[in-house]
C-alpha atoms as a PDB file:
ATOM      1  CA  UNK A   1     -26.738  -0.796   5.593  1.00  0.00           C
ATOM      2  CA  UNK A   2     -23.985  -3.175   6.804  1.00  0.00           C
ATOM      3  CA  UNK A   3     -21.690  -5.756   4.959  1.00  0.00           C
ATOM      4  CA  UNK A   4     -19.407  -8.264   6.291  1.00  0.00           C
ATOM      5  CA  UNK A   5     -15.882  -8.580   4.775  1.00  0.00           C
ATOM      6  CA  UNK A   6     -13.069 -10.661   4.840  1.00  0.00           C
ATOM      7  CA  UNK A   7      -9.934  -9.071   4.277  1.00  0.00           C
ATOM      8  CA  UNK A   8      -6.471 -10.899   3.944  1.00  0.00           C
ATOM      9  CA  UNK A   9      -3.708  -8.658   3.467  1.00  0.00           C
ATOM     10  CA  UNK A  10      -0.549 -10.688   2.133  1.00  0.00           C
ATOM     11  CA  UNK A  11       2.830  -9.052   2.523  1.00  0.00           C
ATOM     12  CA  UNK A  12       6.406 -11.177   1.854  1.00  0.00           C
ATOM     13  CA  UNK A  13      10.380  -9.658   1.832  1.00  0.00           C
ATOM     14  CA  UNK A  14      12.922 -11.685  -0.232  1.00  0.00           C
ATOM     15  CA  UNK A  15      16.334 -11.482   0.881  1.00  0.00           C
ATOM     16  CA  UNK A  16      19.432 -12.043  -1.102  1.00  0.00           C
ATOM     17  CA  UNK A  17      21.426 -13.219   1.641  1.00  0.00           C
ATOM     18  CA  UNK A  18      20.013 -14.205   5.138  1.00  0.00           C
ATOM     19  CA  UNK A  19      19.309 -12.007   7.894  1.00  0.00           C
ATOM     20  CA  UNK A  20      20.365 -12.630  11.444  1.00  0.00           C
ATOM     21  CA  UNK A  21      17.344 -11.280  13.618  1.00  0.00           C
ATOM     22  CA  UNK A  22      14.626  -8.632  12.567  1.00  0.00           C
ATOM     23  CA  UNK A  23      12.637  -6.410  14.927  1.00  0.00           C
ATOM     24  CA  UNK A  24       9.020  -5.408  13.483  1.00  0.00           C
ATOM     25  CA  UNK A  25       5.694  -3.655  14.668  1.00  0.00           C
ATOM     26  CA  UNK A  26       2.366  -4.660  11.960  1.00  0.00           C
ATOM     27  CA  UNK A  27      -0.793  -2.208  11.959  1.00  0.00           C
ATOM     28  CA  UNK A  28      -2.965  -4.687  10.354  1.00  0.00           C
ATOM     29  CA  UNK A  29      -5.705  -5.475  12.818  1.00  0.00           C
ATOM     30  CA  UNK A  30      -9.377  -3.898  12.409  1.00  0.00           C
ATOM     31  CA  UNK A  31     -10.242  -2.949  15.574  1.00  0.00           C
ATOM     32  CA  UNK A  32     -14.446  -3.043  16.797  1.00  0.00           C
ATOM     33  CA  UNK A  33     -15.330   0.610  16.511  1.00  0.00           C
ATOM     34  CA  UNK A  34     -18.552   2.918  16.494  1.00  0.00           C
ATOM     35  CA  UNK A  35     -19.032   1.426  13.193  1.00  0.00           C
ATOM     36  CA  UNK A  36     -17.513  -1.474  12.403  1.00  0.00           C
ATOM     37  CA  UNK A  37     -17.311  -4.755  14.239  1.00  0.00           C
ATOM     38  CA  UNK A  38     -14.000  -7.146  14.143  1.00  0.00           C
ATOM     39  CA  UNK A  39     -15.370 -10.877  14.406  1.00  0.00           C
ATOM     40  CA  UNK A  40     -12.542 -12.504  13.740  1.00  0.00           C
ATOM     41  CA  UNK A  41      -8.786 -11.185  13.308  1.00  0.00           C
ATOM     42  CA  UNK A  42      -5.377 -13.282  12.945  1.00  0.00           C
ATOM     43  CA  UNK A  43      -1.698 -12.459  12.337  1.00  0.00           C
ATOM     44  CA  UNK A  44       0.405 -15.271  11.072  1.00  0.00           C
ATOM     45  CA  UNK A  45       3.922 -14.623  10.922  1.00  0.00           C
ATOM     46  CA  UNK A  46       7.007 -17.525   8.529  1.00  0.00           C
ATOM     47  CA  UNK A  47       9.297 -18.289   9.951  1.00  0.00           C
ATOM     48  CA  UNK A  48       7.057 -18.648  12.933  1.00  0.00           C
ATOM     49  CA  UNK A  49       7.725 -16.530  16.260  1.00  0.00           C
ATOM     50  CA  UNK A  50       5.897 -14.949  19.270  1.00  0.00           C
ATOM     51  CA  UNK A  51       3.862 -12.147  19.013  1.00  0.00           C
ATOM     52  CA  UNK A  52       2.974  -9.155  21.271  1.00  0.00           C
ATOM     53  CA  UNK A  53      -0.087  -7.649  20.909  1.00  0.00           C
ATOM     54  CA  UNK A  54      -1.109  -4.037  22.318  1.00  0.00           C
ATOM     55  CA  UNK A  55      -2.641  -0.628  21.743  1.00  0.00           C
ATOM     56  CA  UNK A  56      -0.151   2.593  20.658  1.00  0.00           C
ATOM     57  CA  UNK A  57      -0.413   5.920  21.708  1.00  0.00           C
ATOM     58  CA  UNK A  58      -3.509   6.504  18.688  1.00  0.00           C
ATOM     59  CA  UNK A  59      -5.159   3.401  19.593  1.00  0.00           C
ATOM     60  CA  UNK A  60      -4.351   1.412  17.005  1.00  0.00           C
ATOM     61  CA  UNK A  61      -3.898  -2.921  17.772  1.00  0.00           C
ATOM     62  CA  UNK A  62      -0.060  -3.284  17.448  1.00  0.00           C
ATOM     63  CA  UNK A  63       1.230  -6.892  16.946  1.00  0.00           C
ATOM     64  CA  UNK A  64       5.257  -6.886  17.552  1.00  0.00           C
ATOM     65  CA  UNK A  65       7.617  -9.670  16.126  1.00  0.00           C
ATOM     66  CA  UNK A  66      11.145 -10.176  16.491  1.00  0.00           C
ATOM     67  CA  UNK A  67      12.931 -13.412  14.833  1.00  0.00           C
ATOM     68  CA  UNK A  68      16.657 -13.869  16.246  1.00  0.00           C
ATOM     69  CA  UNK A  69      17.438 -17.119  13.662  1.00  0.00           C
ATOM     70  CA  UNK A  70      18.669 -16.486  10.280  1.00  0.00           C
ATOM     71  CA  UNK A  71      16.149 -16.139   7.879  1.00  0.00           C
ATOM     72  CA  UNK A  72      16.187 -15.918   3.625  1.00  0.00           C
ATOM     73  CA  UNK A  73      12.525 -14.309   4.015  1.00  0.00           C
ATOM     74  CA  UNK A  74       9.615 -12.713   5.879  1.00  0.00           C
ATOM     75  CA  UNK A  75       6.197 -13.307   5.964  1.00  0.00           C
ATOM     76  CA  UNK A  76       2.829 -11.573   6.923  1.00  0.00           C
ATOM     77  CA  UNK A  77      -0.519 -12.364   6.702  1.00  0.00           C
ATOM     78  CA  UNK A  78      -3.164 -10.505   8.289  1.00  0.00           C
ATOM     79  CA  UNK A  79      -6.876 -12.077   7.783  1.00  0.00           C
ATOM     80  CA  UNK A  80      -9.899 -10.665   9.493  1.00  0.00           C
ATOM     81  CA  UNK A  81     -13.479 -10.352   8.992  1.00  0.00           C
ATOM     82  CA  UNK A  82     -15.174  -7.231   9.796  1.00  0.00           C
ATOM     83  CA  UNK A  83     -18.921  -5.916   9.832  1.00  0.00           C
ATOM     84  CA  UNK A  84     -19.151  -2.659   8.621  1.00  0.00           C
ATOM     85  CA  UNK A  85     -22.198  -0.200   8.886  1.00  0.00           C
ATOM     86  CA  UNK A  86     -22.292   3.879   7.376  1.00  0.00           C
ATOM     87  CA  UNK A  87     -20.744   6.667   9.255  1.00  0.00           C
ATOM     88  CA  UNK A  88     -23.341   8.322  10.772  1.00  0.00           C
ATOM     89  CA  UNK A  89     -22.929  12.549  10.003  1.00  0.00           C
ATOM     90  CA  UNK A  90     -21.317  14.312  12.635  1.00  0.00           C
ATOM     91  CA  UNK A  91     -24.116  15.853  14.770  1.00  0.00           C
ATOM     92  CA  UNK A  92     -23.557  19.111  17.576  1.00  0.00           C
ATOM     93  CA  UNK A  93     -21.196  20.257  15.070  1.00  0.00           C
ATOM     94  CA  UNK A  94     -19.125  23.122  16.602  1.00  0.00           C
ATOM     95  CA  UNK A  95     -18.404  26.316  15.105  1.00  0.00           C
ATOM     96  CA  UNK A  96     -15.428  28.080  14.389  1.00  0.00           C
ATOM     97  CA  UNK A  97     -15.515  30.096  17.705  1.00  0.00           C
ATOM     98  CA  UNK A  98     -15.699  26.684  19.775  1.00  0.00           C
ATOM     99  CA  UNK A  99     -12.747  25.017  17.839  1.00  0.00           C
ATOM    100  CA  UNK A 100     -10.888  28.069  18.799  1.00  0.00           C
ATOM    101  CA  UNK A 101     -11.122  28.045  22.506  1.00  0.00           C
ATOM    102  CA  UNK A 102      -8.269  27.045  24.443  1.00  0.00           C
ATOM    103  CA  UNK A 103      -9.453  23.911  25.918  1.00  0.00           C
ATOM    104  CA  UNK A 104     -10.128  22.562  22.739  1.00  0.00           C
ATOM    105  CA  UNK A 105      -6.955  23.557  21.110  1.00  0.00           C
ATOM    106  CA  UNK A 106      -4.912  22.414  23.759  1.00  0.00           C
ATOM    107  CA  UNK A 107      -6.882  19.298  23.818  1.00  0.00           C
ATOM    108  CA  UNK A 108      -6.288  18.846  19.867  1.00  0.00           C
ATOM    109  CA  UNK A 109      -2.893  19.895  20.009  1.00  0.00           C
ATOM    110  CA  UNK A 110      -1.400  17.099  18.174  1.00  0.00           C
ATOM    111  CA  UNK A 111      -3.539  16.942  15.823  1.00  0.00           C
ATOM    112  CA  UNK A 112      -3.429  20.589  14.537  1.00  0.00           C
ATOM    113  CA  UNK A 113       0.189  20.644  14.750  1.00  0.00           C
ATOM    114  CA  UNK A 114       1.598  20.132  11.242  1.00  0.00           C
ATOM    115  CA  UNK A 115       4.233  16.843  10.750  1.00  0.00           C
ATOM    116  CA  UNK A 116       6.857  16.471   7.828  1.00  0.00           C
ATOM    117  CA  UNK A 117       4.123  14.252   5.806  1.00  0.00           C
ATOM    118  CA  UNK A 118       1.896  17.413   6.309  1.00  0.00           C
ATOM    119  CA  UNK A 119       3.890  20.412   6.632  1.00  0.00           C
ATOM    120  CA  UNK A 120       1.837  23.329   5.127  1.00  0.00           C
ATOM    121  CA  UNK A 121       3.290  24.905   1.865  1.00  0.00           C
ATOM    122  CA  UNK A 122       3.254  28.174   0.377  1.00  0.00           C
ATOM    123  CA  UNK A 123       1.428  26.873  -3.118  1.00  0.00           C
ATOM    124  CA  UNK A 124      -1.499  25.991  -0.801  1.00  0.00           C
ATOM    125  CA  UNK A 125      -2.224  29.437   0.679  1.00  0.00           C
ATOM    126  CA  UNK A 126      -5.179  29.734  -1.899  1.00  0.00           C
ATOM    127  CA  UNK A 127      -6.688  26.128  -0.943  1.00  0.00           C
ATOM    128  CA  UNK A 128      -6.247  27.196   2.618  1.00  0.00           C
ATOM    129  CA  UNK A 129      -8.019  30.592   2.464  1.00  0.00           C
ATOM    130  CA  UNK A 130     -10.843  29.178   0.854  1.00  0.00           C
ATOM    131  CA  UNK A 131     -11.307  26.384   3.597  1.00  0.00           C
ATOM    132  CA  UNK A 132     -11.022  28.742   6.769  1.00  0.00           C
ATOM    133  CA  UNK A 133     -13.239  30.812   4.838  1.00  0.00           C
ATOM    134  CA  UNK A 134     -16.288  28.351   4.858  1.00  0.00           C
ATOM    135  CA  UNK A 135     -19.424  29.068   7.370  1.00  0.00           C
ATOM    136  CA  UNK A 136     -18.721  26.212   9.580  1.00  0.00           C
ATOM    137  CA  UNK A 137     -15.819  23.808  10.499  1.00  0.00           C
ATOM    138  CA  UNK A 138     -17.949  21.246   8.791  1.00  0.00           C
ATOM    139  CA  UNK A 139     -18.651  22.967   5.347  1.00  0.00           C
ATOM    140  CA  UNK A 140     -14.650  23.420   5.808  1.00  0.00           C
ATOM    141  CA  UNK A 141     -13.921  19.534   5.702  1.00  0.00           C
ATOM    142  CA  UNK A 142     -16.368  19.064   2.796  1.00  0.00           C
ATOM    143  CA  UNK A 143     -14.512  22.089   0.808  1.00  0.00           C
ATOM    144  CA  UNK A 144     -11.138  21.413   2.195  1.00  0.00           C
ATOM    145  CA  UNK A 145     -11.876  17.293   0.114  1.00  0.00           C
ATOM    146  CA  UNK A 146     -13.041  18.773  -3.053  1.00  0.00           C
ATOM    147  CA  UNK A 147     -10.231  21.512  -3.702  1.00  0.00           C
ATOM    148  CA  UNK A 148      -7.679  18.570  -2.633  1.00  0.00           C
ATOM    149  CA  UNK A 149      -9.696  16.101  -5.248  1.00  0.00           C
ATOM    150  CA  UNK A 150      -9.973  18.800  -7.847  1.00  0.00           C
ATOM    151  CA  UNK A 151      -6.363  19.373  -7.743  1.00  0.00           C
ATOM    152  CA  UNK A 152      -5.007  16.476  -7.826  1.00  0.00           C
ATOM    153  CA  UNK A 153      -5.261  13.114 -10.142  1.00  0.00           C
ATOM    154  CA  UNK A 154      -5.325   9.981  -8.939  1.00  0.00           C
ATOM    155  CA  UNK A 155      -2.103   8.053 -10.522  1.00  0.00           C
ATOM    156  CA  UNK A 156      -0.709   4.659  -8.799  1.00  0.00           C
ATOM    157  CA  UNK A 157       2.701   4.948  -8.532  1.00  0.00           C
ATOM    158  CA  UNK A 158       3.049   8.358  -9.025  1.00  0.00           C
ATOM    159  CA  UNK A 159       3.868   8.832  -5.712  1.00  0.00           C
ATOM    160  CA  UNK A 160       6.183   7.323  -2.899  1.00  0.00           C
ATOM    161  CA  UNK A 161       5.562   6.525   0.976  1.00  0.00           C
ATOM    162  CA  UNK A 162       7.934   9.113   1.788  1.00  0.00           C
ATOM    163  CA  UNK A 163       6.240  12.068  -0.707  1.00  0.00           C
ATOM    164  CA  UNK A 164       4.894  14.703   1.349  1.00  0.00           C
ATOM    165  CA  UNK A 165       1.767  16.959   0.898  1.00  0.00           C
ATOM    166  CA  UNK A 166       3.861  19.650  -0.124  1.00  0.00           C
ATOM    167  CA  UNK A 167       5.471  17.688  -2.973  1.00  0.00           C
ATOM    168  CA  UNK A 168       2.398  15.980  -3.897  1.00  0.00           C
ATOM    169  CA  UNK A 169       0.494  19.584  -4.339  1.00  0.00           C
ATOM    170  CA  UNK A 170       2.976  20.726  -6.442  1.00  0.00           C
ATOM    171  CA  UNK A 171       3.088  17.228  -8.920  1.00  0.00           C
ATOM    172  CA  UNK A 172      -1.040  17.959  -9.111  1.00  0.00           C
ATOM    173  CA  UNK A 173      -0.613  14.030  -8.645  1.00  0.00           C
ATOM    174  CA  UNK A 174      -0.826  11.396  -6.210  1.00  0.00           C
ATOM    175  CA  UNK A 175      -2.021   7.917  -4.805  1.00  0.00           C
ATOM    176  CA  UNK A 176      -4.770   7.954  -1.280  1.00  0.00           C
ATOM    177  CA  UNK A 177      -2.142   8.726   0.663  1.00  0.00           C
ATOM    178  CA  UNK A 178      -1.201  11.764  -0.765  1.00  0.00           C
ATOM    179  CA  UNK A 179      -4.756  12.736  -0.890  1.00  0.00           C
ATOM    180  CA  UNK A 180      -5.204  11.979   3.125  1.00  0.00           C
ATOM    181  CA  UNK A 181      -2.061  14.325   3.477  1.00  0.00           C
ATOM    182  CA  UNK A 182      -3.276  17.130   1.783  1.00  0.00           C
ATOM    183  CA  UNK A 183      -6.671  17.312   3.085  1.00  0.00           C
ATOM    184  CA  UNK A 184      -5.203  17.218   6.768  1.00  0.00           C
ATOM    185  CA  UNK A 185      -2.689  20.037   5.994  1.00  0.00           C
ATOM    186  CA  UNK A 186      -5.198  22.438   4.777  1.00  0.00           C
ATOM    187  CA  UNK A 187      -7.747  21.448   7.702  1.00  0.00           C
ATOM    188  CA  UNK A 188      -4.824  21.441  10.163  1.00  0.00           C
ATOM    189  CA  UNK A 189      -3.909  25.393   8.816  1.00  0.00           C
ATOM    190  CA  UNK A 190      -7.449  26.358   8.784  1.00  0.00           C
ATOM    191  CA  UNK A 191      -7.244  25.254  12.727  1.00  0.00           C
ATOM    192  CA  UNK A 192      -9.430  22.249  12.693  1.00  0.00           C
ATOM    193  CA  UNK A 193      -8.117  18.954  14.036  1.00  0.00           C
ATOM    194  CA  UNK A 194      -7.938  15.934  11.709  1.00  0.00           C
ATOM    195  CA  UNK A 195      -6.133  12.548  11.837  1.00  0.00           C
ATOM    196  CA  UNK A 196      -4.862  10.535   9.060  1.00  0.00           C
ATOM    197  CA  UNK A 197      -6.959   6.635   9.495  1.00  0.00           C
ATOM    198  CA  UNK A 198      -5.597   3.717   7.210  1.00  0.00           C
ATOM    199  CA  UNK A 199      -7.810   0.754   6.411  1.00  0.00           C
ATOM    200  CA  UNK A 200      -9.090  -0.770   3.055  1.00  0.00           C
ATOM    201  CA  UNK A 201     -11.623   0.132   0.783  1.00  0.00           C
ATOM    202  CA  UNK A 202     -13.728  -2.190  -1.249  1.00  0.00           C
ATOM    203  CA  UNK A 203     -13.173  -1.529  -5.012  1.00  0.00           C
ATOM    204  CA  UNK A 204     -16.463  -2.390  -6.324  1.00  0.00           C
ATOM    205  CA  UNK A 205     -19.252   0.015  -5.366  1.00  0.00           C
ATOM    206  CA  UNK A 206     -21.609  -2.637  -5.366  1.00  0.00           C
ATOM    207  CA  UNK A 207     -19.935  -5.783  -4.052  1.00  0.00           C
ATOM    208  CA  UNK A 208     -20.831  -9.106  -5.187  1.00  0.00           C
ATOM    209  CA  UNK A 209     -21.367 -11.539  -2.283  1.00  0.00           C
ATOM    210  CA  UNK A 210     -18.671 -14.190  -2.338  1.00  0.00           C
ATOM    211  CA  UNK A 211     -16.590 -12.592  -5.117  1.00  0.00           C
ATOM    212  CA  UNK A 212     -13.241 -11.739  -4.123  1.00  0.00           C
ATOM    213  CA  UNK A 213     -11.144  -8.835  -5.461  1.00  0.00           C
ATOM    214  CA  UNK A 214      -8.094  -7.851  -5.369  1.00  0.00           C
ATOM    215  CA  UNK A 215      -7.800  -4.603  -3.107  1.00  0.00           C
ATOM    216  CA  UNK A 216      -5.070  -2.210  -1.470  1.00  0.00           C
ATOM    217  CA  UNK A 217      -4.473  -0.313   1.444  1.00  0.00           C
ATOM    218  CA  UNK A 218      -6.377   2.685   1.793  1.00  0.00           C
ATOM    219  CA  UNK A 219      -6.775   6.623   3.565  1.00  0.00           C
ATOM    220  CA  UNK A 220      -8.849   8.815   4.496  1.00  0.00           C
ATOM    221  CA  UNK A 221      -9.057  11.367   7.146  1.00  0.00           C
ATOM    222  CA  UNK A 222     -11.413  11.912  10.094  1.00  0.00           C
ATOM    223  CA  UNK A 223     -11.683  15.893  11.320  1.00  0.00           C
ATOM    224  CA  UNK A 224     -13.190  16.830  15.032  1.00  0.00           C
ATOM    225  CA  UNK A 225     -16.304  19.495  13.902  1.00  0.00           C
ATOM    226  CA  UNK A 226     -17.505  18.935  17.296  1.00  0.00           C
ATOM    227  CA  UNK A 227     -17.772  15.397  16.504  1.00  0.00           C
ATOM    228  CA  UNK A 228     -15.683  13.342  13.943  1.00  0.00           C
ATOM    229  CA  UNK A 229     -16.079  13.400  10.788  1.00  0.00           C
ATOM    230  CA  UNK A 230     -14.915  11.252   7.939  1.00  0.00           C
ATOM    231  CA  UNK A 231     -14.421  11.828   4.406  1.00  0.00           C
ATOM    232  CA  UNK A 232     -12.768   9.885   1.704  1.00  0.00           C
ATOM    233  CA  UNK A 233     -11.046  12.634  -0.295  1.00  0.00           C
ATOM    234  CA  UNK A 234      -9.758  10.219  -2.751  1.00  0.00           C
ATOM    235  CA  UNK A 235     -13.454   9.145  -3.757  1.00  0.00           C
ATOM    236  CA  UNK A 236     -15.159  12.399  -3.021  1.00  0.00           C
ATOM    237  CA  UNK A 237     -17.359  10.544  -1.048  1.00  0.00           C
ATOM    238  CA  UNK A 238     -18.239   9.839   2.231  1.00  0.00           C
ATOM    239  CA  UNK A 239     -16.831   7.108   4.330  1.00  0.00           C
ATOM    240  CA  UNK A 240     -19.621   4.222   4.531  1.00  0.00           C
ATOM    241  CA  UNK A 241     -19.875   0.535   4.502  1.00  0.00           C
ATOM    242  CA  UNK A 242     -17.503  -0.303   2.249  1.00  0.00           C
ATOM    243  CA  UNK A 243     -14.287   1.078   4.312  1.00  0.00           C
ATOM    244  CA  UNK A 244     -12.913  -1.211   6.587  1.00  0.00           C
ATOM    245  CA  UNK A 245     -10.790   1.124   9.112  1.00  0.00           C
ATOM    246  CA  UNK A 246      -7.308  -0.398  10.726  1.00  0.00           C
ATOM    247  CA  UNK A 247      -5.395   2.621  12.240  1.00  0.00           C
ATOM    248  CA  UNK A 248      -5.288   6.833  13.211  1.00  0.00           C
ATOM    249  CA  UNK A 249      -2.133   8.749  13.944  1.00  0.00           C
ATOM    250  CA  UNK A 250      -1.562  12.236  12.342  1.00  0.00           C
ATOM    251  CA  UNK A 251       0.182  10.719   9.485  1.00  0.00           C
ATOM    252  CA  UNK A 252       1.279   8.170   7.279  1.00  0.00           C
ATOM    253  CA  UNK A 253       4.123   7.106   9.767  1.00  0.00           C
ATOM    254  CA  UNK A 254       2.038   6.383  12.345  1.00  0.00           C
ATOM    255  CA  UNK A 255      -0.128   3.656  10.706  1.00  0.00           C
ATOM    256  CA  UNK A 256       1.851   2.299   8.539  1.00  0.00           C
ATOM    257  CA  UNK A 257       1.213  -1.931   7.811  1.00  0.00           C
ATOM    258  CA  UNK A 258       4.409  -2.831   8.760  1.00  0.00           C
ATOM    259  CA  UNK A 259       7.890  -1.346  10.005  1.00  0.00           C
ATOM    260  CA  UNK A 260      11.144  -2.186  11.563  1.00  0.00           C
ATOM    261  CA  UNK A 261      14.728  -2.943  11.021  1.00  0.00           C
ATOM    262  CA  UNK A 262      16.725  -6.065  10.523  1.00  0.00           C
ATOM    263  CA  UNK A 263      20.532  -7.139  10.370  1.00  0.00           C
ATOM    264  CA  UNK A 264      22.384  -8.753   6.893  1.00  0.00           C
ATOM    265  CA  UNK A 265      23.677  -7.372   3.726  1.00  0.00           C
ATOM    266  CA  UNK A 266      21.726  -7.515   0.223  1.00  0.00           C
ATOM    267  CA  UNK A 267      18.716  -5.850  -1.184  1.00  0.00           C
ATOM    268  CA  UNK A 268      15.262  -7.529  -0.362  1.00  0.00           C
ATOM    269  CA  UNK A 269      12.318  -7.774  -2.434  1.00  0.00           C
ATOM    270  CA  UNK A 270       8.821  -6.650  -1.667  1.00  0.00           C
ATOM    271  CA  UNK A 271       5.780  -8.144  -2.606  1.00  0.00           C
ATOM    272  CA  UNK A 272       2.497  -7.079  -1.025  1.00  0.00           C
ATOM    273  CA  UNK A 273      -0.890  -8.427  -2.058  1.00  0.00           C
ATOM    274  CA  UNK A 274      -4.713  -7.475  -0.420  1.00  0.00           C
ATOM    275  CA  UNK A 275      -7.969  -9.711  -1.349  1.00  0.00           C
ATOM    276  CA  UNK A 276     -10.996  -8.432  -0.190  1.00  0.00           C
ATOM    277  CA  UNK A 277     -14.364 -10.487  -0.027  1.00  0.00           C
ATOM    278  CA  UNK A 278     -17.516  -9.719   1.025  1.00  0.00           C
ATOM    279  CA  UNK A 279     -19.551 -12.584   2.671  1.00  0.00           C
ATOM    280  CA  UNK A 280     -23.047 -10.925   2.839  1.00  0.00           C
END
């Protein structure tokens, strides 16, 4: 099955007093995929500048800004339109003796190597054990997304962009992100590679053609079992049609939507908005 979204992802800073020049990177193209398909994808950046577009280190289409004129606020939209199809199931998956040959580790490195976002804790030796101590690398990503979604309730705003897996085990709490963390952690100890992927998520699990609703970033992670494999350990379900993918990296940091640093005095105001629509 396929759909075909639109997504326009909204995101505007308020400034108290103006700021002289801003440098900024957005992560908010789709990019065409094994499955999904990006028809049609725009940035549109007020006050109105140049933009650089390019691929990072993780793959992920990179459109850089920089305004140098005084400026009271800052704002992003991202549309695109995307045609999305199911993950397919990993197939040829390895076992535990192939993920632990050298070429594979040293090929994975980066990706089994743990990052502040998903430093491995303590409180988590239990979760751990029981994932390394699945049959298979794959059965280990299925377990490693139900122990994560069994611990843990979903609560917006329970968590922050800067809460780490660590913190978020021990609140038993947590948003997608927190979810994403976890779940690499524990597949990262057990010694299976996984990246962190940030895209969207329809909310309806039957979308209405035409209807729009109102939507949020969203994560997941992908683990190598020799093949990737994605799971949404948020839903406890696989990823599939509705997931519209933007970005990897082996965390948060890596993908976020949009970063960067800019010169003036006052507090600024966020205000971030996501409507999704599917066309057919």
């Amino acid at each position: 099955m396929t759909m075909r979204m639109r997504v326009v992802h909204s995101t505007r800073y308020d400034y108290e007093a103006p700021v002289t020049y801003s440098y900024n990177e957005a992560r908010l193209t789709p990019p065409t995929t094994t499955t999904q398909t990006a028809l049609e994808t725009a940035v549109h950046i007020e006050p109105p500048t140049s933009l650089l577009s390019y691929r990072d280190y993780w793959g992920t289409p990179v459109t850089a800004f920089d305004l140098h004129q005084p400026h009271d606020s800052l704002q992003v939209v991202a549309t695109s339109m995307v045609e999305t199809g199911t993950t397919a199931p990993a197939e040829g998956a390895a076992s535990w003796t192939e993920l632990r040959d050298d070429r594979v580790q040293d090929a994975y490195a980066e990706l089994l190597a743990a990052t502040p976002y998903t430093a491995f804790d303590g409180a988590m030796a239990d979760a751990a054990d029981a994932v390394a101590a699945q049959p298979t690398p794959a059965d280990a990503v299925q377990t490693a997304s139900a122990l994560v979604r069994e611990h843990l309730t979903y609560r917006p705003g329970a968590t922050g962009v800067r809460t780490t897996a660590a913190e978020a085990w021990e609140a038993r709490t947590g948003v997608c992100q927190d979810f994403a963390h976890i779940t690499a952690a524990l597949l990262r100890r057990a010694g299976v590679p996984a990246r962190y992927v940030s895209g969207y998520l329809h909310p309806s699990p039957q979308p209405a053609v035409g209807l729009t609703a109102v939507g949020e970033s969203h994560a997941w992670v992908e683990a190598w079992v020799g093949a990737w494999l994605a799971v949404d350990p948020t839903n406890g379900a696989p990823v599939h049609e509705r997931h519209v993918l933007v970005g990897r990296g082996r965390d948060y940091r890596d993908v976020s939507p949009l970063r960067g640093i800019f010169a003036g005095q006052g507090r600024s105001t966020l205000t971030v908005s996501v409507a999704i629509t599917r066309l057919h």
